[in-house]
Every structure is written in C-alpha cells, then in structure tokens.
Protein backbone atom coordinates (compact mmCIF):
# COMPACT_ATOMS: atom_id res chain seq x y z
CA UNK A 1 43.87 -51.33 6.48
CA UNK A 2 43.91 -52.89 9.65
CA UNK A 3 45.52 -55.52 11.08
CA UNK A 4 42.08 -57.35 11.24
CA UNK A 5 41.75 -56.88 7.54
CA UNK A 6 45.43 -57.81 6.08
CA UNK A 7 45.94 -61.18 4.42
CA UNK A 8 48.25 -63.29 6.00
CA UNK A 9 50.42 -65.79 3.99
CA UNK A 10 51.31 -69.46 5.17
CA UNK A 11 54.49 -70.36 3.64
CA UNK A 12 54.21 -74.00 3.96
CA UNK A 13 57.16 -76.75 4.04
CA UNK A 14 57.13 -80.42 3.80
CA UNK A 15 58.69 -83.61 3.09
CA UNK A 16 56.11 -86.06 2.35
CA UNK A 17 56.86 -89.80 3.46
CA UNK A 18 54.87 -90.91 0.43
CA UNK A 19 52.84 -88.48 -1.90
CA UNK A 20 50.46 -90.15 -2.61
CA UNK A 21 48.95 -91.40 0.56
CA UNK A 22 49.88 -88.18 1.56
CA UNK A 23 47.13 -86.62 -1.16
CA UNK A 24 45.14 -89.75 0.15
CA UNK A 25 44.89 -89.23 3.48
CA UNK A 26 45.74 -85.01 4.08
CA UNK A 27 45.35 -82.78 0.92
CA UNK A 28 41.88 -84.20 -0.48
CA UNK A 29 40.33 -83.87 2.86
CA UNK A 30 42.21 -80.72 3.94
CA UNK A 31 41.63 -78.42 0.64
CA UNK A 32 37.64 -78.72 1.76
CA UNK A 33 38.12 -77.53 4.94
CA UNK A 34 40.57 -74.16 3.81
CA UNK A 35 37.72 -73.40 1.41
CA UNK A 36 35.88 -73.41 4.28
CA UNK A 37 37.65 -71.19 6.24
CA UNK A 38 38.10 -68.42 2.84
CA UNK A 39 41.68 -69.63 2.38
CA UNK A 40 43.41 -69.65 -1.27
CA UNK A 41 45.94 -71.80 -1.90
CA UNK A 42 47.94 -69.44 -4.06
CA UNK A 43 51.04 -71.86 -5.29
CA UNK A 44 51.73 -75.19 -4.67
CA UNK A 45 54.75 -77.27 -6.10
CA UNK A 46 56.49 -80.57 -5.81
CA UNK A 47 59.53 -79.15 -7.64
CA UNK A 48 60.22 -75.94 -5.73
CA UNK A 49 63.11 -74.12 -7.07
CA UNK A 50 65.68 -72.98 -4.04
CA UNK A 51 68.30 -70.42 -4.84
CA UNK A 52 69.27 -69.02 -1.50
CA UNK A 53 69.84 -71.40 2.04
CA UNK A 54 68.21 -75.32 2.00
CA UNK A 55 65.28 -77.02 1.28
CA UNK A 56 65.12 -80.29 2.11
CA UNK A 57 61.19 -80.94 1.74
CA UNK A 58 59.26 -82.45 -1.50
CA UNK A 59 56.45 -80.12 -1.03
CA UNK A 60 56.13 -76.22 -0.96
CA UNK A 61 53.22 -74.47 -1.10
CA UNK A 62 51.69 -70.61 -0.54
CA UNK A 63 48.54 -70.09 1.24
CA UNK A 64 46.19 -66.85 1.68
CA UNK A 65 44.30 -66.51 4.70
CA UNK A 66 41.93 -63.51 5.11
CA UNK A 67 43.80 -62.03 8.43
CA UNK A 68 45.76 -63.43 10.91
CA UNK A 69 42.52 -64.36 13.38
CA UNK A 70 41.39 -66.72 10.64
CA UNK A 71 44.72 -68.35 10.51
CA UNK A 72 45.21 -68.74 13.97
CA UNK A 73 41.86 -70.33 14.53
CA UNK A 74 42.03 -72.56 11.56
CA UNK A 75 45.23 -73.67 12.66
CA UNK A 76 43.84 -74.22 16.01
CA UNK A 77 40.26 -75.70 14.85
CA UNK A 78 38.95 -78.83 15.81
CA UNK A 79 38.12 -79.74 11.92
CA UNK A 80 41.85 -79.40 11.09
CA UNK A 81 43.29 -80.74 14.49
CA UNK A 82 43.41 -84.50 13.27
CA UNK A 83 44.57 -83.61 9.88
CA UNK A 84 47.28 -81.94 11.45
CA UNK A 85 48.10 -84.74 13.82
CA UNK A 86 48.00 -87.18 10.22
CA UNK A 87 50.38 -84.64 8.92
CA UNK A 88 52.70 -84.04 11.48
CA UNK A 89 52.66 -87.66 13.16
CA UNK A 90 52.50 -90.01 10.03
CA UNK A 91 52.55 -88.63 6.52
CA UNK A 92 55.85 -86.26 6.70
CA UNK A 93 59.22 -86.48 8.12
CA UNK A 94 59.56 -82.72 8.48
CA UNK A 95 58.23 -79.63 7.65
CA UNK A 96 57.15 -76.04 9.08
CA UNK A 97 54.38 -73.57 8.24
CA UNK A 98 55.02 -69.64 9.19
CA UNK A 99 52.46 -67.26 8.69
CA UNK A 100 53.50 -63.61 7.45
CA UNK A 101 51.54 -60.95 7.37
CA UNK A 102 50.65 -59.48 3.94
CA UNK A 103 50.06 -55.58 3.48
C-alpha cells in the first residue's frame, strides 16, 4: 500500500461553547461536506472516557479520510474554510485535530 492509498485518521478535540448552536451552526453543515470529500466519521462522543493525561474538551470524535492528500486539501478547501473559521473563532474555546496515518 502506498502512502497515496493509506487512510489517515483525524483525532479530533473540542470544547464546544454551546452544543447546540454548535450542531446549529458547524456539524449539520460540516457532515455534508466530509461525505463529500469520502470521509467517515468513525466515533463521535460527548462523554469521552480519558484514562491516561487530560482532556479538557466536551467533544471527541474519530474521522477516516481516504489518504493524507484528501485530508490536507479538505482541511485546506474553500467549502470547509468558513466552517473552520465558525469553529475555531466562535463556537469552541479550544480544541486540536491531528491527523495519523493509518496502515
């Protein structure tokens, strides 16, 4: 397999201001555009369950993109860009997405 063709996981992060504008204004409009892009939101949790280090969001969530070109240019796109300023600006106080890749 080559790098081209491994999955790449987004470990996703996030404490939400308010949930539900959060769902509101980000996730309903967001989960469209992943599907667009071939990405699977594999888990997804308000209650994550830490046992090792901190976690100091109210949202945690697992996402499968097809390789790491595909999450790069999602990330990147111009059909994510203001959902991601939304996001990152407004709707959450903190948060981080890494992307690792899969095998």
């Amino acid at each position: 397999m080559t790098d081209a063709t491994k999955p790449v996981y987004g470990l996703v992060q996030l404490n939400m201001k308010n949930p539900q504008e959060f769902m509101e204004r980000y996730a309903q409009h967001v989960f469209p555009i992943l599907d667009a892009w071939g990405v699977e939101m594999i888990a997804g949790s308000t209650t994550p369950a830490t046992k090792e280090g901190s976690f100091s969001g109210n949202w945690a969530a697992v996402l499968r993109f097809p390789s790491m070109e595909v999450a790069e240019a999602w990330y990147y796109s111009a059909d994510y860009e203001p959902f991601k300023n939304l996001r990152i600006n407004e709707l959450t106080d903190s948060g981080s997405l890494v992307f690792v890749e899969g095998r």
